[in-house]
Protein backbone atom coordinates (compact mmCIF):
# COMPACT_ATOMS: atom_id res chain seq x y z
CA UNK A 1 -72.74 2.80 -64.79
CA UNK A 2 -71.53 5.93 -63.36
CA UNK A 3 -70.80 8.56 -65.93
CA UNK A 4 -69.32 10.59 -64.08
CA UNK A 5 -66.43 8.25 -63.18
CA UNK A 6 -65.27 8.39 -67.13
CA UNK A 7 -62.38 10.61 -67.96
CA UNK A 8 -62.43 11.71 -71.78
CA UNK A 9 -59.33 13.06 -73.42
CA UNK A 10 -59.69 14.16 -77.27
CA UNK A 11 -56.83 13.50 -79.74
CA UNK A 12 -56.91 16.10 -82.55
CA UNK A 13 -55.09 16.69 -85.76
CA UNK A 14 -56.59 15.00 -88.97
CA UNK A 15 -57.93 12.31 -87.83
CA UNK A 16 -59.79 13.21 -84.26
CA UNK A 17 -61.09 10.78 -81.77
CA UNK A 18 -61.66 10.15 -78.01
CA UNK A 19 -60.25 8.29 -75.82
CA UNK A 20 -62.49 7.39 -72.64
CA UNK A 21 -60.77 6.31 -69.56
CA UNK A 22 -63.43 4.76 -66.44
CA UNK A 23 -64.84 1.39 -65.12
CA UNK A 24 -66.87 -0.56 -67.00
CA UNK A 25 -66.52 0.60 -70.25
CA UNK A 26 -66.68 -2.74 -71.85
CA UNK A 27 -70.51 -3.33 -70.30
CA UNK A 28 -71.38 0.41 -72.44
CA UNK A 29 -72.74 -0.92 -75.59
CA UNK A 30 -73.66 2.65 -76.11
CA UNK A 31 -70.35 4.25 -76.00
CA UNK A 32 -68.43 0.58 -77.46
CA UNK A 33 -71.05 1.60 -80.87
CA UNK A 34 -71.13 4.77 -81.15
CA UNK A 35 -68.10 4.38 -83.21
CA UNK A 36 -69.67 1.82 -85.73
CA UNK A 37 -70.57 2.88 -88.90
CA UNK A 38 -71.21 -0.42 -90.37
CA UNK A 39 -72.92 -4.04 -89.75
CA UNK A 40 -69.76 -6.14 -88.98
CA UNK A 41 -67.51 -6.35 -86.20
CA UNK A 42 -64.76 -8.91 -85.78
CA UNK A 43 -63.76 -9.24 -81.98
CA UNK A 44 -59.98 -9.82 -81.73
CA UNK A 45 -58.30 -10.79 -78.59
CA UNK A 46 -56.23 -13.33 -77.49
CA UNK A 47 -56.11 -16.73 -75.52
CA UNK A 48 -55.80 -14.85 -72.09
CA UNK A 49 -58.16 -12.08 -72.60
CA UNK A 50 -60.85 -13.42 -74.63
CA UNK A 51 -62.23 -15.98 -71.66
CA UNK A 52 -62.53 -12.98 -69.35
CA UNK A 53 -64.11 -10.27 -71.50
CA UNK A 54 -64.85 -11.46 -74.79
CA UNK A 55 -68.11 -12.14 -73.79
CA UNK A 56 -68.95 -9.16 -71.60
CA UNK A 57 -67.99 -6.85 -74.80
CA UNK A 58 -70.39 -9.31 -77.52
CA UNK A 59 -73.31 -9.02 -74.94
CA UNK A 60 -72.78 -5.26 -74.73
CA UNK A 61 -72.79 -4.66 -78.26
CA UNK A 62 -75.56 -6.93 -78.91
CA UNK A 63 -78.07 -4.90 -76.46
CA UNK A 64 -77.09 -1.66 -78.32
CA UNK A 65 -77.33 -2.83 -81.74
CA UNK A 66 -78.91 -6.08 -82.10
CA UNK A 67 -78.91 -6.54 -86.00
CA UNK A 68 -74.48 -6.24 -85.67
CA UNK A 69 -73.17 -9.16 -87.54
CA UNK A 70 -70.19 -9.99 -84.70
CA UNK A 71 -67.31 -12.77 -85.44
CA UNK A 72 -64.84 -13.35 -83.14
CA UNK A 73 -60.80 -14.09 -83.68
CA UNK A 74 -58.43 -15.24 -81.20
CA UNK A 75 -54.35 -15.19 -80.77
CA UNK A 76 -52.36 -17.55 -78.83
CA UNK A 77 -51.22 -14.56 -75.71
CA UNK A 78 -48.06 -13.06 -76.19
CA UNK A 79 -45.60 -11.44 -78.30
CA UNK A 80 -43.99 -14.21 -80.04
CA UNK A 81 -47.84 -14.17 -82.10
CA UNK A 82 -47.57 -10.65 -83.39
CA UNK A 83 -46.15 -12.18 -86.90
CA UNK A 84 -46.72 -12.51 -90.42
CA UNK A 85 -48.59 -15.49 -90.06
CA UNK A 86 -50.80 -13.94 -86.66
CA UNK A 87 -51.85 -10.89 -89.45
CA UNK A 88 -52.71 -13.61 -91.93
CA UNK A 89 -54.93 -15.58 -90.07
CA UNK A 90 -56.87 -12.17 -89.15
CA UNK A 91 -57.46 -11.23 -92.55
CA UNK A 92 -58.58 -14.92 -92.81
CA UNK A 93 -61.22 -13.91 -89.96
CA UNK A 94 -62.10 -10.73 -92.00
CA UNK A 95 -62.63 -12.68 -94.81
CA UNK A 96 -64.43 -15.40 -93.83
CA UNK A 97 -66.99 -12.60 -92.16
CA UNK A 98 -67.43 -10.83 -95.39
CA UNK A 99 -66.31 -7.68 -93.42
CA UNK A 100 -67.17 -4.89 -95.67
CA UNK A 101 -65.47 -1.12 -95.76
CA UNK A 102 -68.04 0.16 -93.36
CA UNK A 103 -67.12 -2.65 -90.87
CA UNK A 104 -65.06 -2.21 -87.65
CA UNK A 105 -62.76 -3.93 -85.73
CA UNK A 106 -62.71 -4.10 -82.15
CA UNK A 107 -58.99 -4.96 -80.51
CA UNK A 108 -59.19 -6.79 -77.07
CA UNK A 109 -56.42 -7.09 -75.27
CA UNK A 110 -52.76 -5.84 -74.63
CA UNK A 111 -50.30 -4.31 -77.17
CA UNK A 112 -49.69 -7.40 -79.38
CA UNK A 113 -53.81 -7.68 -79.52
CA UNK A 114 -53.98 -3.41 -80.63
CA UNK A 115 -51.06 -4.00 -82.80
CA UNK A 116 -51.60 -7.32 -84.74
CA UNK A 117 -55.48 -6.06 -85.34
CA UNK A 118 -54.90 -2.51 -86.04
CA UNK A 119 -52.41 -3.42 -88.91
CA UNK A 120 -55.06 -6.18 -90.19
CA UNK A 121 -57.82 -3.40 -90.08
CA UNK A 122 -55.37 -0.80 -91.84
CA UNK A 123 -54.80 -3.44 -94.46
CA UNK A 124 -57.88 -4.67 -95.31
CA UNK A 125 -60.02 -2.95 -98.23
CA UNK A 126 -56.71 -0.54 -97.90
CA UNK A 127 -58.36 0.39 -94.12
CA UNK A 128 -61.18 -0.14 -92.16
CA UNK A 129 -62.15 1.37 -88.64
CA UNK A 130 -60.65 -0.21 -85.48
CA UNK A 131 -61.81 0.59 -82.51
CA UNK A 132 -58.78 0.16 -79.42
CA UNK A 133 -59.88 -2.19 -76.13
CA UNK A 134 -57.08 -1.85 -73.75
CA UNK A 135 -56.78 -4.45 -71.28
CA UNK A 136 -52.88 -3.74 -70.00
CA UNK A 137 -51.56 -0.54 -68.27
CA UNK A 138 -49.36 -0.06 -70.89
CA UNK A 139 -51.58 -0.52 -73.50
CA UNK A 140 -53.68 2.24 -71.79
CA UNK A 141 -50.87 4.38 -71.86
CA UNK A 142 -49.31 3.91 -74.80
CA UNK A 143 -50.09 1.41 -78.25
CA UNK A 144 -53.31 1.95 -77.88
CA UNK A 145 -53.22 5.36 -78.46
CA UNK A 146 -51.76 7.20 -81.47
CA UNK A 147 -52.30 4.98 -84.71
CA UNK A 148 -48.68 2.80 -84.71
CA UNK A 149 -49.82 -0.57 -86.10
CA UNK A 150 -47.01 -3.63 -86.83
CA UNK A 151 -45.82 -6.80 -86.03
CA UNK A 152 -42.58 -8.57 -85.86
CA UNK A 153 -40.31 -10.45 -87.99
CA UNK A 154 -36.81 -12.07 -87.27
CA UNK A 155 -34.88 -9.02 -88.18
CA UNK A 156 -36.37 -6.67 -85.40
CA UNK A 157 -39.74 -5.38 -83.75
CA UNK A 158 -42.80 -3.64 -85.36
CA UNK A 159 -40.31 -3.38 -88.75
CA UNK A 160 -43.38 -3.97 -90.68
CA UNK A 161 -46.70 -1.58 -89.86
CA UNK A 162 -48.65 1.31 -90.79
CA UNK A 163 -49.77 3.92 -89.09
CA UNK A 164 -53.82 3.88 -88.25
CA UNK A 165 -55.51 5.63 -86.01
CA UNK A 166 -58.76 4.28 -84.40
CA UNK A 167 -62.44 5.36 -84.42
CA UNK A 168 -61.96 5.55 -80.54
CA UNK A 169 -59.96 4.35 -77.73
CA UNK A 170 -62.07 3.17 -74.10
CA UNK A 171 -59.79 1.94 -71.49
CA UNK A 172 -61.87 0.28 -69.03
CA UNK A 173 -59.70 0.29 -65.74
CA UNK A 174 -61.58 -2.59 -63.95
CA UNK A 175 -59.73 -5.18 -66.37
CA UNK A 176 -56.75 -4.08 -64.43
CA UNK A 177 -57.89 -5.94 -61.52
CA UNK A 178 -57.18 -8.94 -63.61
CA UNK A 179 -53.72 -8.32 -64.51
CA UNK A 180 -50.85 -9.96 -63.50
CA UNK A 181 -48.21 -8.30 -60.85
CA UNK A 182 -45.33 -8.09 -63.80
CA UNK A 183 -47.86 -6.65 -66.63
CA UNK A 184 -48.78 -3.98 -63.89
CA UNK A 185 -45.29 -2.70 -63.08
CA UNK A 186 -44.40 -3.16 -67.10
CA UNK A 187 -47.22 -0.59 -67.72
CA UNK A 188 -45.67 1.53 -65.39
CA UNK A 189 -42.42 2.07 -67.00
CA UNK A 190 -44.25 3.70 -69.86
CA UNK A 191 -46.36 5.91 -67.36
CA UNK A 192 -42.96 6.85 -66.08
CA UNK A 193 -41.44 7.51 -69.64
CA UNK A 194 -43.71 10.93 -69.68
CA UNK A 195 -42.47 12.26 -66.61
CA UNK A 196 -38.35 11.32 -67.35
CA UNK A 197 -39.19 13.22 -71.06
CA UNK A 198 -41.93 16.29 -70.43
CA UNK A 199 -43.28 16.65 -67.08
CA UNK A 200 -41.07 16.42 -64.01
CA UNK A 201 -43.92 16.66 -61.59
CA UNK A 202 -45.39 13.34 -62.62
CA UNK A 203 -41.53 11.76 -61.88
CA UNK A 204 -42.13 13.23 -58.30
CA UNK A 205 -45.94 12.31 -58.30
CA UNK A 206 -45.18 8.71 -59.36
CA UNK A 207 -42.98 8.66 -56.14
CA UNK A 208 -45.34 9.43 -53.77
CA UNK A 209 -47.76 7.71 -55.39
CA UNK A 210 -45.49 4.34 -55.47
CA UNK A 211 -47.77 2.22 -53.05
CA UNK A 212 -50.75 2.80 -54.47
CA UNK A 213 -50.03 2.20 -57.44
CA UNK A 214 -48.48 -1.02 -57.08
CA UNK A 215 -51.55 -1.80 -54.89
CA UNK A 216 -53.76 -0.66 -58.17
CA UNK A 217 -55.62 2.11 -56.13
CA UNK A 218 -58.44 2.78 -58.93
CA UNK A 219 -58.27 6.29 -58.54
CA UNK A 220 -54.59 7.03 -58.36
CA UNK A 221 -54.08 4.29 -61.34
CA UNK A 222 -56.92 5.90 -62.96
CA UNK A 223 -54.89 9.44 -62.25
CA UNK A 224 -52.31 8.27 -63.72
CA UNK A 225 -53.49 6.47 -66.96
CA UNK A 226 -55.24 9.99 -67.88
CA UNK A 227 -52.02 12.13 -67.14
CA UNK A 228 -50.24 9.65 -69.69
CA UNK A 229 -52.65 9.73 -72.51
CA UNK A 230 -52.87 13.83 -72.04
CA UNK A 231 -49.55 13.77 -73.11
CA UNK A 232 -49.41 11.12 -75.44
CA UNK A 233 -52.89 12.75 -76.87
CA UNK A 234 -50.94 16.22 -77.07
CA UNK A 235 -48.18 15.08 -78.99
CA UNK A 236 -49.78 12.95 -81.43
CA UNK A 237 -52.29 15.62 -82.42
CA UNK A 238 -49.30 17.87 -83.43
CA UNK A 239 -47.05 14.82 -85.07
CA UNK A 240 -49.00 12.21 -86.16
CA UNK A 241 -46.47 10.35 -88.14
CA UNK A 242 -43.69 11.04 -85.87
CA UNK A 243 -41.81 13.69 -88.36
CA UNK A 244 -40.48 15.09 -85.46
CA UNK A 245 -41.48 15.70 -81.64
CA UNK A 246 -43.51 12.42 -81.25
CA UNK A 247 -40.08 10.77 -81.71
CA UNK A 248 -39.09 11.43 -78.47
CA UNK A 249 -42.00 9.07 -77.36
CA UNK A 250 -39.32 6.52 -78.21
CA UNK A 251 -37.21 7.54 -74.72
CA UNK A 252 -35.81 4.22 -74.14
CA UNK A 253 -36.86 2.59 -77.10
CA UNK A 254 -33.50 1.71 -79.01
CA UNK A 255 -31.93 0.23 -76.34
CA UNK A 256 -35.38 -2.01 -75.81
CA UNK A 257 -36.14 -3.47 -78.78
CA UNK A 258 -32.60 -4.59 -79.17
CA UNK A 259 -32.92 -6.43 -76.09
CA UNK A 260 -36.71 -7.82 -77.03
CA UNK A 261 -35.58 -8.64 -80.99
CA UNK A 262 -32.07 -10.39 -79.21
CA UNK A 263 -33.99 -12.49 -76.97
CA UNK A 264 -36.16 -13.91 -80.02
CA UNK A 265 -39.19 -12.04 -77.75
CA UNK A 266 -39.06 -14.32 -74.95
CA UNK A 267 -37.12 -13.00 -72.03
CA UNK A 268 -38.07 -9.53 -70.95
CA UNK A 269 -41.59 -8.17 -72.18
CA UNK A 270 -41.91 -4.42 -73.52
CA UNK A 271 -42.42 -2.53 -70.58
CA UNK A 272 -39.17 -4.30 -68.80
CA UNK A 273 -37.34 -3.54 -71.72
CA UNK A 274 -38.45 -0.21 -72.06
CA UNK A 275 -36.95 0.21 -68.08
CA UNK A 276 -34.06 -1.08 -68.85
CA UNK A 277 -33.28 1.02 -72.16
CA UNK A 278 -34.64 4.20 -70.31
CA UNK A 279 -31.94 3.73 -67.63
CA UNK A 280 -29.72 3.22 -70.35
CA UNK A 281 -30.50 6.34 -72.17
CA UNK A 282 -30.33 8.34 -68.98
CA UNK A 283 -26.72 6.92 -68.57
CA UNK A 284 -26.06 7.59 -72.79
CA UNK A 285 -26.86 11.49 -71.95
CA UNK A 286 -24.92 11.27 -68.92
CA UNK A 287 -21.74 10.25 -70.55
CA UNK A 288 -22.04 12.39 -73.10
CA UNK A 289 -22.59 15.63 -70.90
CA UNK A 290 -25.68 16.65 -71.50
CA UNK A 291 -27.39 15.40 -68.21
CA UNK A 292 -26.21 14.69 -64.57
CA UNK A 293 -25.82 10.85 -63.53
CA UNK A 294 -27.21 11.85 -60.41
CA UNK A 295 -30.26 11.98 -62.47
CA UNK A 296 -30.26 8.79 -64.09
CA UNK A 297 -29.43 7.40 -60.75
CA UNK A 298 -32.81 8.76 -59.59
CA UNK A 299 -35.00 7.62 -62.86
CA UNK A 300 -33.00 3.74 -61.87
CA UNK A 301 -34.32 4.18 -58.07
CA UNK A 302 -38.00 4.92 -58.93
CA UNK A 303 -37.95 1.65 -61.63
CA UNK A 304 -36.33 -0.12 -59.32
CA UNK A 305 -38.88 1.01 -56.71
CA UNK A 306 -41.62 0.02 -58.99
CA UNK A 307 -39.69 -3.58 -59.78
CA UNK A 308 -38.44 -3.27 -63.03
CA UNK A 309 -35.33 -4.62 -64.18
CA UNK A 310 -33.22 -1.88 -64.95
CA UNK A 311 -29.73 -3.59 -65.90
CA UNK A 312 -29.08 -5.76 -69.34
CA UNK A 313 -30.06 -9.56 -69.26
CA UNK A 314 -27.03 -11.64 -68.61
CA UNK A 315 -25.77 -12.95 -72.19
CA UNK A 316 -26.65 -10.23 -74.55
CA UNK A 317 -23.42 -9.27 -76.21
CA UNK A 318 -23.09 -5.45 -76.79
CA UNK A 319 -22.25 -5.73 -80.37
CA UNK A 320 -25.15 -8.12 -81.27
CA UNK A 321 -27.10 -5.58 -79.60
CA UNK A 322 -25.60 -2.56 -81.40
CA UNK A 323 -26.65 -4.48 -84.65
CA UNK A 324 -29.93 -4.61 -83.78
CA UNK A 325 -30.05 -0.89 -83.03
CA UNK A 326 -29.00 -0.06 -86.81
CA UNK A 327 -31.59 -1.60 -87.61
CA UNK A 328 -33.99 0.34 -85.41
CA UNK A 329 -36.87 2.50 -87.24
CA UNK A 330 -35.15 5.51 -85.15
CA UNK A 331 -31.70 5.14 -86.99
CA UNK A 332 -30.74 7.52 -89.76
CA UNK A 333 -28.36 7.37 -92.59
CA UNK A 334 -25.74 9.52 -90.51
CA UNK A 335 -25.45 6.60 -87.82
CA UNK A 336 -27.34 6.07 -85.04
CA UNK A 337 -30.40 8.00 -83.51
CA UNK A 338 -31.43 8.03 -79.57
CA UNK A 339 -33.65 9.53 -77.54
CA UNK A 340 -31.72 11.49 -74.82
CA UNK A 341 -33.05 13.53 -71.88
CA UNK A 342 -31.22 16.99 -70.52
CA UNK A 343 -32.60 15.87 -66.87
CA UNK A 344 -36.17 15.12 -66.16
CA UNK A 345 -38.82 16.29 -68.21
CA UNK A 346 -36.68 17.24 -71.41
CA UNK A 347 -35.49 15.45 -73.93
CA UNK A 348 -34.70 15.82 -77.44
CA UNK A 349 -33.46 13.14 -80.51
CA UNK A 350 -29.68 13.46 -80.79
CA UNK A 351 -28.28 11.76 -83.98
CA UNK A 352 -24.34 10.58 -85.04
CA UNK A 353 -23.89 8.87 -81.44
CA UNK A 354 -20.44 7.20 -82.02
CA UNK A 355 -20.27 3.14 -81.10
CA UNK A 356 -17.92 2.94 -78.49
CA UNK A 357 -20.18 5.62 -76.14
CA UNK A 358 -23.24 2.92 -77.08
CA UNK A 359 -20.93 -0.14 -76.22
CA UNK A 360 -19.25 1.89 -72.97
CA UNK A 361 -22.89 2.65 -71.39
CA UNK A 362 -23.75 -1.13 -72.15
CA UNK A 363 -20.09 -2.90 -71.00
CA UNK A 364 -20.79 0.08 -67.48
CA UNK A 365 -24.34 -1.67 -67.18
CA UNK A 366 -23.63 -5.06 -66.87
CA UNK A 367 -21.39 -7.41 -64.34
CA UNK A 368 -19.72 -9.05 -67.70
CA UNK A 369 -22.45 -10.42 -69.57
CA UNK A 370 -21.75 -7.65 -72.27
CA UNK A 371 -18.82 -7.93 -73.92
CA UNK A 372 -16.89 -4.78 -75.45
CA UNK A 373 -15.64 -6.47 -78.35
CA UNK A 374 -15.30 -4.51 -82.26
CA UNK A 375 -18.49 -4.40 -82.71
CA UNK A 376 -19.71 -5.29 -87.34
CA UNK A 377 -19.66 -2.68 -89.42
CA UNK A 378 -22.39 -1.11 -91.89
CA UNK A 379 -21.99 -2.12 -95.18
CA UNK A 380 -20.01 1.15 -97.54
């Protein structure tokens, strides 16, 4: 183990902790228990992840503290598991293991793995300690830091969650040689979400850097994952509950989960979406004047660059979409909320966007697949 290969960036506020960024992180029973204040751990991960490391992470543990009582708990892999019923069979697991209020829980895995756990640990004995695993880029980058906990239902994404920070977050960056070509350029829309909204030297170091990091050069991915969390770190410690600037986090956001909640989460994942609604936002600000297009023209050539869709799926309907949106955590009594950039690296939350600019950027992006039609009403 080389220590001097691990990056550690603190998050402060209320509830400090580090997150460690390096190879083999998952072989460090040292570091994995030096968050562990208890004798339990439940090991959550899914059908994908679990095989690889699952193992690797037990054995580590077990060297470091041999007495840990250590049950394991396992999701079918993607998104369409982050439920109701995915929640209640871990608090089944945490039952069944007696897990006490000391206990922790260790989340394996990608987002739906850090979200589905973290909400079980923040529910259980009204919150236990859960310790964050990262296995994706964009879990790296972005759920597993800052404390957002959910899981789906019908009506929308993460609509039901709390907000739980972990004992610690290590990102071990050799699981990324494991991970598929589409989860690695889906992680990369949300490393490029924190140069489009505070630091327009990262959009210009992402280009440069475009090769590599589709051919996962360890230390320019490694670069990259630490720049991220910085600013995610920085912006959490100030807003923990997103009262204000860690809302603009969300860059891309309502657009997304419109698409992910319309396509019953099973067409694009989160990071695709997340490209997609960024370019969408970028046009949004355009169209209302408060950026350039040429700009969001540039923000749509480095996705695109990267592989990312970065138009609308054919046959989502712009009004079932805009639906979805008032729904969206991010709207407000006044109408609808959005994330909108003034050209790279700033961006602010601009509220009382009218319909037909949502429904014009949407019917602009698509070849006919949205329609403009009157889109429903809210309710008087």
């Amino acid at each position: 183990m080389n220590a001097t290969a691990i990056r550690t960036i603190a998050v402060d506020g209320a509830v400090p902790y580090p997150i460690h960024i390096g190879p083999c992180l998952l072989e460090d029973g040292a570091r994995l228990c030096e968050p562990v204040r208890g004798g339990h751990v439940l090991l959550a991960s899914d059908g994908h992840v679990a095989p690889l490391y699952a193992d690797r992470v037990e054995a580590a543990l077990r060297r470091a503290r041999p007495a840990l009582e250590i049950s394991r708990f396992v999701l079918p892999p993607g998104e369409s598991a982050k439920t109701l019923e995915g929640f209640d069979a871990c608090i089944d697991a945490l039952a069944a293991l007696g897990m006490r209020r000391d206990g922790c829980v260790f989340a394996l895995g990608g987002g739906v793995v850090g979200d589905l756990a973290g909400f079980a640990a923040a529910c259980w004995m009204r919150g236990i300690d859960v310790v964050q695993l990262p296995t994706t880029l964009l879990a790296m980058v972005d759920s597993s830091v800052g404390g957002k906990t959910a899981v789906d239902i019908p009506a929308g994404k993460n609509l039901v969650g709390a907000f739980h920070p972990p004992r610690a977050v290590l990102a071990d960056t050799t699981t990324l040689r494991t991970l598929p070509r589409r989860e690695l350029r889906a992680g990369l829309a949300e490393v490029a979400k924190y140069g489009a909204i505070m630091d327009a030297p990262f959009l210009d170091w992402l280009h440069q850097h475009r090769d590599a990091l589709l051919a996962m050069d360890d230390a320019i991915l490694a670069a990259a994952i630490a720049r991220s969390c910085a600013h995610k770190a920085a912006v959490v410690g100030r807003d923990p509950f997103e009262h204000g600037e860690r809302a603009l986090l969300n860059f891309g956001h309502t657009f997304a989960h419109a698409i992910e909640a319309e396509q019953g989460f099973d067409g694009l994942n989160h990071g695709e979406a997340v490209a997609v609604g960024m370019v969408l936002a970028a046009r949004l600000s355009a169209r209302l004047g408060l950026a350039g297009a040429a700009h969001a023209d540039a923000l749509q050539g480095l996705l695109d660059g990267f592989g990312l869709p970065t138009r609308v799926p054919a046959g989502l309907h712009a009004d079932a979409l805009l639906a979805r949106m008032r729904l969206d955590k991010k709207a407000a009594a006044n109408g609808l909320r959005f994330v909108l950039w003034h050209g790279p690296g700033r961006a602010g939350v601009i509220g009382g966007i009218a319909d037909a600019d949502v429904l014009a950027v949407l019917a602009d992006d698509t070849t006919g697949d949205v329609p403009t039609g009157d889109a429903p009403q809210d309710s008087p």
